[in-house]
C-alpha atoms as a PDB file:
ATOM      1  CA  UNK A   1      15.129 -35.584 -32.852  1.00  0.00           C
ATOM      2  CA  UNK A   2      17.988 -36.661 -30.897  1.00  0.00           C
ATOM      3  CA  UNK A   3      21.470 -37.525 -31.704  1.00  0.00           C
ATOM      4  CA  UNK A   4      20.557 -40.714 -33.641  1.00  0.00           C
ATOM      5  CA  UNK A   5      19.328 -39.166 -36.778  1.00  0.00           C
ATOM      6  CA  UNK A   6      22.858 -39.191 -37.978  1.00  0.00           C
ATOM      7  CA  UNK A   7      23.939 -42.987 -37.178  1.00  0.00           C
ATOM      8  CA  UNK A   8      22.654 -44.755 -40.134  1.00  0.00           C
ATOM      9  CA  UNK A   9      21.217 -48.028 -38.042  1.00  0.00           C
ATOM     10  CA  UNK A  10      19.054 -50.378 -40.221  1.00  0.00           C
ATOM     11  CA  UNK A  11      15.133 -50.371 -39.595  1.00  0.00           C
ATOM     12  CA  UNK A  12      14.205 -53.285 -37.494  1.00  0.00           C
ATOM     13  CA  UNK A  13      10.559 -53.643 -37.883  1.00  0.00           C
ATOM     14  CA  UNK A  14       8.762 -56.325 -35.262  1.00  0.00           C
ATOM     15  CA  UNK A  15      11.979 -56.628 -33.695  1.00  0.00           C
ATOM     16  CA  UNK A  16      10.318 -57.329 -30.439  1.00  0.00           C
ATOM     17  CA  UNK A  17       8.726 -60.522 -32.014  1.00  0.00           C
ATOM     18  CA  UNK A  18      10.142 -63.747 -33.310  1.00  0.00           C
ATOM     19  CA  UNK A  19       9.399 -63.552 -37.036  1.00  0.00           C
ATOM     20  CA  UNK A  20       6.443 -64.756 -38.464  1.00  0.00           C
ATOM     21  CA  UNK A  21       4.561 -64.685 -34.508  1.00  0.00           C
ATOM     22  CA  UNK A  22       1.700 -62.524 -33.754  1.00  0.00           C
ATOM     23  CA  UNK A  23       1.497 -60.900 -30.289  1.00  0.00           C
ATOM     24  CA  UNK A  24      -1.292 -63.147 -28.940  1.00  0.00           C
ATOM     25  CA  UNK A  25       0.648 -65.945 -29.927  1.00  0.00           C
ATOM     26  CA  UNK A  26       4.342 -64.372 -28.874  1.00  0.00           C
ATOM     27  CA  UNK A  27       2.340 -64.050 -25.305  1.00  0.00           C
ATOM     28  CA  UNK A  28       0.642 -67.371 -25.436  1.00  0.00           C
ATOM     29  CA  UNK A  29       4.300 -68.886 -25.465  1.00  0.00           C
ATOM     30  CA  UNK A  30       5.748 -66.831 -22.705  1.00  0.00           C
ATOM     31  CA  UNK A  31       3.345 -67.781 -20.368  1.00  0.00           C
ATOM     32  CA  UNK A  32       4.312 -71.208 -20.751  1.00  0.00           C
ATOM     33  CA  UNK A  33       7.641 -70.673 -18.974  1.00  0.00           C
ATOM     34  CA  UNK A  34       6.734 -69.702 -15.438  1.00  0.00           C
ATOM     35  CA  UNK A  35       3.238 -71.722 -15.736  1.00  0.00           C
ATOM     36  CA  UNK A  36       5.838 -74.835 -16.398  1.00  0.00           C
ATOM     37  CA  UNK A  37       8.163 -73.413 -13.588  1.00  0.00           C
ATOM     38  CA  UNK A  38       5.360 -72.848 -11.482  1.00  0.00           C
ATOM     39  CA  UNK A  39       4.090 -77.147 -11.564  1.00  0.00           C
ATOM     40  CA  UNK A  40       7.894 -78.327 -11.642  1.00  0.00           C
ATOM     41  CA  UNK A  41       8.426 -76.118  -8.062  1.00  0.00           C
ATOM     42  CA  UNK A  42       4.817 -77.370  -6.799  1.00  0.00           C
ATOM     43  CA  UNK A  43       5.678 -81.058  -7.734  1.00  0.00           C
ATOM     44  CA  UNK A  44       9.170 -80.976  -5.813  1.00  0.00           C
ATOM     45  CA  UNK A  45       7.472 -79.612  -2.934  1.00  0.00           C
ATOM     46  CA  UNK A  46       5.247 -82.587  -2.342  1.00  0.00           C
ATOM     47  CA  UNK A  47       7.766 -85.325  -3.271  1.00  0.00           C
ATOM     48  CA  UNK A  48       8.538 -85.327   0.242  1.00  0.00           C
ATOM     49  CA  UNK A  49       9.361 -84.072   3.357  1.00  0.00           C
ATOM     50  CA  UNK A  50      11.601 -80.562   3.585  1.00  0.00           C
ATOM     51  CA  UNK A  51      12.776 -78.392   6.166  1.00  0.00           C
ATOM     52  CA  UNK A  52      10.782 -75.685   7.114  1.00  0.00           C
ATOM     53  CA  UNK A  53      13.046 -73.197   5.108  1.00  0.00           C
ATOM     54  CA  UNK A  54      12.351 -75.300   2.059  1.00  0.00           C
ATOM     55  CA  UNK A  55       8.863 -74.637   2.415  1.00  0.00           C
ATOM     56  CA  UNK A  56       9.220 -71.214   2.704  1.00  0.00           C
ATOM     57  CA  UNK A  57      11.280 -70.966  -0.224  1.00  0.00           C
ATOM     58  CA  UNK A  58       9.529 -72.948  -2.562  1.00  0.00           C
ATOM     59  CA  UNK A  59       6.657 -70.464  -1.829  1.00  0.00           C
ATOM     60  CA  UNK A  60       8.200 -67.831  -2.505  1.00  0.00           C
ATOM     61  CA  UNK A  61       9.456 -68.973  -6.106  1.00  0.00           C
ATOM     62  CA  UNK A  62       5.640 -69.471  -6.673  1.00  0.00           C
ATOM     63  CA  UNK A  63       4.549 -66.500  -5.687  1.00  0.00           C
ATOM     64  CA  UNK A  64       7.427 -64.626  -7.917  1.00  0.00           C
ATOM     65  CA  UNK A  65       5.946 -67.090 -10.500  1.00  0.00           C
ATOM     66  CA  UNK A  66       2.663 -66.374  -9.949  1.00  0.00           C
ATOM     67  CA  UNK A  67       3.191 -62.765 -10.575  1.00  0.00           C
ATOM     68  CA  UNK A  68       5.062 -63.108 -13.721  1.00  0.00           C
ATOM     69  CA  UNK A  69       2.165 -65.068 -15.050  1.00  0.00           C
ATOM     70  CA  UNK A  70      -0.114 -62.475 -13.583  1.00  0.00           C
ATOM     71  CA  UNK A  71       1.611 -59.968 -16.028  1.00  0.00           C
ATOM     72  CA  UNK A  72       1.294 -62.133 -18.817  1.00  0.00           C
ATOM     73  CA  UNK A  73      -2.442 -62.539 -18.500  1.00  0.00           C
ATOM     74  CA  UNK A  74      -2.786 -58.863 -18.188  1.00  0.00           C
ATOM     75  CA  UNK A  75      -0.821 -58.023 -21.183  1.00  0.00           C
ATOM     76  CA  UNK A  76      -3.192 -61.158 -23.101  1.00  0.00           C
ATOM     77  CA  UNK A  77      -6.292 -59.531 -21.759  1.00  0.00           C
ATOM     78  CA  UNK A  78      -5.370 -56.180 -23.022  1.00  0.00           C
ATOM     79  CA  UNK A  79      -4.773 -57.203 -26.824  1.00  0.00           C
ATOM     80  CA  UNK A  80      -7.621 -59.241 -26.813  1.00  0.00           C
ATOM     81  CA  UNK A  81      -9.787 -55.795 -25.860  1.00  0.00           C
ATOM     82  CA  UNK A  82      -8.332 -54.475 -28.946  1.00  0.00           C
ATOM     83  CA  UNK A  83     -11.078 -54.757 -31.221  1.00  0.00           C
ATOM     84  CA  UNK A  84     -11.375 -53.351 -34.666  1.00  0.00           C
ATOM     85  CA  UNK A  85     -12.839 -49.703 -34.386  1.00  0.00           C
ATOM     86  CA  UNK A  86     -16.162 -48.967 -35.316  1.00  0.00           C
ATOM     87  CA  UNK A  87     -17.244 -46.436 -38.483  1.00  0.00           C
ATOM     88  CA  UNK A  88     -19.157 -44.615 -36.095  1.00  0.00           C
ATOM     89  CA  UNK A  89     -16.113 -44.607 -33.411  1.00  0.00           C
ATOM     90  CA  UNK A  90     -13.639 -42.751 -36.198  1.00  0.00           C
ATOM     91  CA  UNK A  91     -13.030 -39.354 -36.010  1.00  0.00           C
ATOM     92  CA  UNK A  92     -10.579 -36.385 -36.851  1.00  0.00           C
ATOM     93  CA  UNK A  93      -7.939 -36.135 -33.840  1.00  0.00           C
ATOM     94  CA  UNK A  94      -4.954 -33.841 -33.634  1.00  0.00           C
ATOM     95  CA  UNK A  95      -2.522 -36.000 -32.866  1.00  0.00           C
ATOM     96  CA  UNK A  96      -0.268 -33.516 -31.555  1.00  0.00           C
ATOM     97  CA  UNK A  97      -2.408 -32.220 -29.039  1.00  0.00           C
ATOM     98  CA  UNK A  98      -2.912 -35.640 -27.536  1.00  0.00           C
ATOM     99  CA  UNK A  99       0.825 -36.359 -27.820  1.00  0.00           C
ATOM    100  CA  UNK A 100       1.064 -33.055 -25.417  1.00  0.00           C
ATOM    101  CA  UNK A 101      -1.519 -33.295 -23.103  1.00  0.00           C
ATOM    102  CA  UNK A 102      -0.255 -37.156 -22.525  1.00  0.00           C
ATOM    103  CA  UNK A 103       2.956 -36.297 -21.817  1.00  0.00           C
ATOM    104  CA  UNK A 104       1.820 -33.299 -19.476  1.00  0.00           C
ATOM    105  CA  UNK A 105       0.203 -35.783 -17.590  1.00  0.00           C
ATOM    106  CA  UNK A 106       3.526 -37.869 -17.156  1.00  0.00           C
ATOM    107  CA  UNK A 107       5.743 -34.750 -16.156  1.00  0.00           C
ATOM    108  CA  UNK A 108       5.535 -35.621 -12.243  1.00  0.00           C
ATOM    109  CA  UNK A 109       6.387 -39.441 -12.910  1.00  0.00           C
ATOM    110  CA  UNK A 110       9.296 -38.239 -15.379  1.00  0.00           C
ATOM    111  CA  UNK A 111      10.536 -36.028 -12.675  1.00  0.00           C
ATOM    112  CA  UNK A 112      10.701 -38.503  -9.835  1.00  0.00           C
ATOM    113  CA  UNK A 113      12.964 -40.017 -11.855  1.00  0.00           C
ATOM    114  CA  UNK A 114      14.926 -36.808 -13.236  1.00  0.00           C
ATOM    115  CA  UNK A 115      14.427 -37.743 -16.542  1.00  0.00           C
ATOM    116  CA  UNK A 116      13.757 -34.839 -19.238  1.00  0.00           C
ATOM    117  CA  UNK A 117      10.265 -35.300 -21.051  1.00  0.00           C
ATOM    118  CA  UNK A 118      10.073 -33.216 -23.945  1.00  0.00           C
ATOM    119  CA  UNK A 119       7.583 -33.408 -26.889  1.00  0.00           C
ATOM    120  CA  UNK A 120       8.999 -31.349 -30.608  1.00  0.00           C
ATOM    121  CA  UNK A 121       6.787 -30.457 -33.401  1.00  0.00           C
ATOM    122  CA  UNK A 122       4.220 -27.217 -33.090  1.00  0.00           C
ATOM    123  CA  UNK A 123       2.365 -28.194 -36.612  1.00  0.00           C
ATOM    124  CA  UNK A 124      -1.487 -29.448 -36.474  1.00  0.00           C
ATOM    125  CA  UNK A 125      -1.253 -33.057 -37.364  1.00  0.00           C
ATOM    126  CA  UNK A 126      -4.394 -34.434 -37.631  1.00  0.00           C
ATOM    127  CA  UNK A 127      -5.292 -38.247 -38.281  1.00  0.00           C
ATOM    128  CA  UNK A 128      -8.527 -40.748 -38.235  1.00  0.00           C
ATOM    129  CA  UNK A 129      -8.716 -42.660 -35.357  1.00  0.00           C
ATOM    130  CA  UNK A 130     -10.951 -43.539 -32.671  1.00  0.00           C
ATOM    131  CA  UNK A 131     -10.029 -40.957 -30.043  1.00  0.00           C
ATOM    132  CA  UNK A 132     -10.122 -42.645 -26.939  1.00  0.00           C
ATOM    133  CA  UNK A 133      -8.116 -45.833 -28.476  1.00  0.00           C
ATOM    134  CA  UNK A 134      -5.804 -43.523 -29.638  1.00  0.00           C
ATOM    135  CA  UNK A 135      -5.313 -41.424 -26.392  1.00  0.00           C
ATOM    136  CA  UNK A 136      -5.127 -45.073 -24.379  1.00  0.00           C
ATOM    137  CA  UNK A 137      -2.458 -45.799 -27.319  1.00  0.00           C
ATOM    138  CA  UNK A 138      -0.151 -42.841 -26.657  1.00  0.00           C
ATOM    139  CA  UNK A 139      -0.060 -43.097 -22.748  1.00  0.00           C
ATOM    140  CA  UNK A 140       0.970 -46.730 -23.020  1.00  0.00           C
ATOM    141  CA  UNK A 141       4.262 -46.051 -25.223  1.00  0.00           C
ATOM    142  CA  UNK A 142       4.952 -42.857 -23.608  1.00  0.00           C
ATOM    143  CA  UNK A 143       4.488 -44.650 -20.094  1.00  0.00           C
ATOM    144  CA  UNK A 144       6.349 -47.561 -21.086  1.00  0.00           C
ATOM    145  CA  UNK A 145       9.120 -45.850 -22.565  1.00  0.00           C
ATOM    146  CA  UNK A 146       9.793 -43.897 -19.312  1.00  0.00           C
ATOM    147  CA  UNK A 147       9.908 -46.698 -17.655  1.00  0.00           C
ATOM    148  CA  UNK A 148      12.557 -47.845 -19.284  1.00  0.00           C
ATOM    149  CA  UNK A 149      14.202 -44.620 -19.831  1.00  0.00           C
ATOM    150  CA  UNK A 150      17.876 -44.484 -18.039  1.00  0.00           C
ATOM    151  CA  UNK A 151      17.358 -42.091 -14.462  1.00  0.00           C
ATOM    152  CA  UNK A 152      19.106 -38.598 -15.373  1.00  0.00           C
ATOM    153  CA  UNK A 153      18.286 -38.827 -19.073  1.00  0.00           C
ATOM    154  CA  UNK A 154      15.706 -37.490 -22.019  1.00  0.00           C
ATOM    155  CA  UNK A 155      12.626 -38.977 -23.350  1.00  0.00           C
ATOM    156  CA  UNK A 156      12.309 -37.333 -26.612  1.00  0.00           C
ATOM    157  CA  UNK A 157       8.692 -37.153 -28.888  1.00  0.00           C
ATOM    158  CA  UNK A 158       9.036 -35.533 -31.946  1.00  0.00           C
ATOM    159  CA  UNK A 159       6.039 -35.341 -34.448  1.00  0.00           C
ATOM    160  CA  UNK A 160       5.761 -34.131 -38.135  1.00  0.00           C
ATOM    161  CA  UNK A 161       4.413 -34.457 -41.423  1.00  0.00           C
ATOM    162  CA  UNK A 162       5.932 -36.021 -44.139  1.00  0.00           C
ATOM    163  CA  UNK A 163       4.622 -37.570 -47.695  1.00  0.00           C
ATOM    164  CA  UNK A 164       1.216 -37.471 -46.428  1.00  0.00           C
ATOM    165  CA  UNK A 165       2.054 -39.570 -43.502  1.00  0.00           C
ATOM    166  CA  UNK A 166       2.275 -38.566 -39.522  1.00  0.00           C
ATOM    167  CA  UNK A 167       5.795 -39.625 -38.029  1.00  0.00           C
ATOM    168  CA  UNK A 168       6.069 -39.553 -34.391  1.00  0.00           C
ATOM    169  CA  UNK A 169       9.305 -40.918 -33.059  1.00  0.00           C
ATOM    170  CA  UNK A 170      10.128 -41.869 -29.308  1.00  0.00           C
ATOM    171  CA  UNK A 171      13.510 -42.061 -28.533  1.00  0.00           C
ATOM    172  CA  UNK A 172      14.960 -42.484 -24.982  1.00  0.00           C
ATOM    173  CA  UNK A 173      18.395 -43.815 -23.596  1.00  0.00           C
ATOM    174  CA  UNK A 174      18.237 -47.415 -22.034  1.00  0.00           C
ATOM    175  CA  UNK A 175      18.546 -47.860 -18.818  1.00  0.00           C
ATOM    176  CA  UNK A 176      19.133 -51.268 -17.169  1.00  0.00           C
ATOM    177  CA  UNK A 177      17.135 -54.499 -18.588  1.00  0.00           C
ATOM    178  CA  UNK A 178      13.832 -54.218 -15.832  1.00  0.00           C
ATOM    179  CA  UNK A 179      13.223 -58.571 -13.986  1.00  0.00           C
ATOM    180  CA  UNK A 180      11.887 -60.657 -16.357  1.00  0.00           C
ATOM    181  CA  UNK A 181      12.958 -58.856 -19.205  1.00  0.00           C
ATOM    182  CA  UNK A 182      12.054 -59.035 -22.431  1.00  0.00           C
ATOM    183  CA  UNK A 183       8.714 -59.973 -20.476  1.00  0.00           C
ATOM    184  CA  UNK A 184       8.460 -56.803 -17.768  1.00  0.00           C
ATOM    185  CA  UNK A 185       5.514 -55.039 -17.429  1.00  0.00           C
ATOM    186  CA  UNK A 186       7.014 -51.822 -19.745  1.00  0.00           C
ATOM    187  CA  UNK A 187       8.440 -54.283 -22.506  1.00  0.00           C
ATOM    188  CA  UNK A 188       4.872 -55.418 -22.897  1.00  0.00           C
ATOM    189  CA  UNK A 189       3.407 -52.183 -22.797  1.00  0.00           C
ATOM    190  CA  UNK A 190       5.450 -51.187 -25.533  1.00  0.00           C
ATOM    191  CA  UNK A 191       4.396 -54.847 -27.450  1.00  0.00           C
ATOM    192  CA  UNK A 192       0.592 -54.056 -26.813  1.00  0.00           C
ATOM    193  CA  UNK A 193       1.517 -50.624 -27.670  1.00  0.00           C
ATOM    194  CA  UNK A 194       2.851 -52.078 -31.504  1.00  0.00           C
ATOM    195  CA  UNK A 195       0.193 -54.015 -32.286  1.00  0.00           C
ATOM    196  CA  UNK A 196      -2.565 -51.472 -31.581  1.00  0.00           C
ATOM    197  CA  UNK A 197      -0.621 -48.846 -33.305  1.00  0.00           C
ATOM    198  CA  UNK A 198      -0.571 -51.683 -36.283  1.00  0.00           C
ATOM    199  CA  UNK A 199      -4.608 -51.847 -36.217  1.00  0.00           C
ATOM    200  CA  UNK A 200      -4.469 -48.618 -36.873  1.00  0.00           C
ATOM    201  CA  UNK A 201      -3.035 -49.005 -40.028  1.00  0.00           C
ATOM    202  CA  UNK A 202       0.186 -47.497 -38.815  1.00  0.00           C
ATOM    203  CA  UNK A 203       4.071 -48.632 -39.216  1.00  0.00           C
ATOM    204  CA  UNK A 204       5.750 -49.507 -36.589  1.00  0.00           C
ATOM    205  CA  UNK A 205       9.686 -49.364 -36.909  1.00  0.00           C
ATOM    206  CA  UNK A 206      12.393 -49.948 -33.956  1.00  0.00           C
ATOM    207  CA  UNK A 207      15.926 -49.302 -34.185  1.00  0.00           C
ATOM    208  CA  UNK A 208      18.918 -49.622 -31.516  1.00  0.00           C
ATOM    209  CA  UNK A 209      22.204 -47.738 -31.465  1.00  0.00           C
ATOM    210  CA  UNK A 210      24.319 -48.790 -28.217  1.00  0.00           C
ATOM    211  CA  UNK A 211      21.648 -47.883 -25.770  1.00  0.00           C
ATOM    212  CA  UNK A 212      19.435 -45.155 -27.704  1.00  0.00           C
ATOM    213  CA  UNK A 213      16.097 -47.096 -28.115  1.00  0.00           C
ATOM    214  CA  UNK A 214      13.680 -45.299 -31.048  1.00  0.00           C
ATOM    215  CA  UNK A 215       9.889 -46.592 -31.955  1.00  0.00           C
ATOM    216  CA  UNK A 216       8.906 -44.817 -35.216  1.00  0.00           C
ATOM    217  CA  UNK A 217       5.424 -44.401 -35.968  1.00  0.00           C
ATOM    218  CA  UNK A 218       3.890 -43.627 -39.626  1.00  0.00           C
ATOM    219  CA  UNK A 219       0.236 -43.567 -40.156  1.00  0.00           C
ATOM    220  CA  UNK A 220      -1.825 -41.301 -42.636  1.00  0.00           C
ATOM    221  CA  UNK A 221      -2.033 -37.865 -42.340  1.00  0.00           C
ATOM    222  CA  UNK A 222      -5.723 -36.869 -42.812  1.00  0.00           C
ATOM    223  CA  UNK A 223      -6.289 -34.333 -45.557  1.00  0.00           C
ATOM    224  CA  UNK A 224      -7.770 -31.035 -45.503  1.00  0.00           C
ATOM    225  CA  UNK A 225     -10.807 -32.252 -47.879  1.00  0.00           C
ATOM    226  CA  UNK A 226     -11.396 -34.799 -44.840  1.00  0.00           C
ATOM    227  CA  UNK A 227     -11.238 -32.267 -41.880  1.00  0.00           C
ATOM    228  CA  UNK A 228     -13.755 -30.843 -43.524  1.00  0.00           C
ATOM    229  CA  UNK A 229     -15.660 -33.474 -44.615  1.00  0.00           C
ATOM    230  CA  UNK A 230     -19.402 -33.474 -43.304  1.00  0.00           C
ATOM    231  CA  UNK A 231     -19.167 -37.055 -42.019  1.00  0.00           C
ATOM    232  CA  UNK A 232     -16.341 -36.201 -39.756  1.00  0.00           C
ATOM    233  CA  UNK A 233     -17.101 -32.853 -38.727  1.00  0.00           C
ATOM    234  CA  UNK A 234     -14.769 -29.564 -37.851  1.00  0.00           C
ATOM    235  CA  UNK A 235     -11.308 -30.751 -36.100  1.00  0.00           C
ATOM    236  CA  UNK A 236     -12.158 -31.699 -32.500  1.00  0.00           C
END
């Protein structure tokens, strides 16, 4: 991985939640801000007469209220649609093959932005998970991350075994903190990222040195008996 393995920084898990908050509820709480911004700015505006310029203003606080809020609602909608996965939905996915063909995908964004997008570890890793959920799961940490990835800079993804468990770790340098921050679109990709990674059953783990930002994901590796297993089927 990159140059953090050697700086010893203590595992923050959750750190982008207030402890003891779930998502939803972390979300639910945000919204509250700009919805109470939103009335105060409405309820000034028909105290009484203004200028024209006033007017104008006052509209367009709303409207940059509005579309915070409109985030917010998006970001709700999306972990609501996270249901539990279905038996029938499970299957065995290489989760390194996904992890490439995501990032792929990204290259052109990545290089708009000259930043370096490079994915580390050859080794079959497969895991049980529904495949599309997972697929949708990589592309929103991978996408976020860039986003938030410093112009000039690397986006690393490295995956491996280890003790029975997948690691994939996303590392990237931080660029500047995006509007609305911690509430911009890519900071709640990479929330609605964490918890669907967590209904996976996987660990989610975030640590900060200066500006190098790393997500560390565990989940179980699946084991040879089970890629063979006649419920699951040969390795897709």
């Amino acid at each position: 991985m990159s140059g953090t393995g050697s700086q010893r920084a203590p595992h923050r898990r959750n750190s982008s939640l207030p402890k003891g908050r779930s998502p939803l509820a972390h979300l639910l709480h945000a919204l509250n801000q700009p919805l109470t911004g939103l009335q105060c700015s409405l309820e000034l505006a028909t105290a009484g007469p203004r200028r024209t310029e006033q007017y104008i203003r006052t509209l367009r606080d709303a409207l940059d209220l509005t579309g915070r809020m409109r985030i917010l609602v998006e970001a709700i909608r999306d972990l609501s649609d996270g249901q539990p996965m279905e038996p029938e939905e499970i299957e065995i996915c290489l989760l390194d093959d996904l992890l490439r063909d995501t990032a792929d995908g990204l290259l052109p964004v990545a290089a708009t932005r000259n930043i370096l997008l490079s994915v580390v570890g050859n080794a079959p890793l497969p895991v049980r998970a529904c495949r599309a959920r997972l697929e949708g799961l990589i592309f929103r940490i991978l996408d976020s991350a860039l986003s938030l990835t410093l112009e000039g800079t690397e986006l690393r993804v490295g995956a491996e075994a280890k003790h029975g468990e997948v690691w994939v770790v996303v590392s990237w340098n931080q660029g500047p903190s995006p509007d609305h921050s911690p509430f911009s679109r890519p900071e709640l990709g990479l929330l609605i990222a964490q918890a669907g990674w967590e209904q996976l059953g996987a660990e989610w783990i975030t640590t900060r040195v200066e500006n190098m930002q790393t997500c560390t994901i565990r989940l179980p590796l699946a084991s040879f008996r089970q890629t063979h297993d006649p419920d699951f089927g040969d390795l897709k």
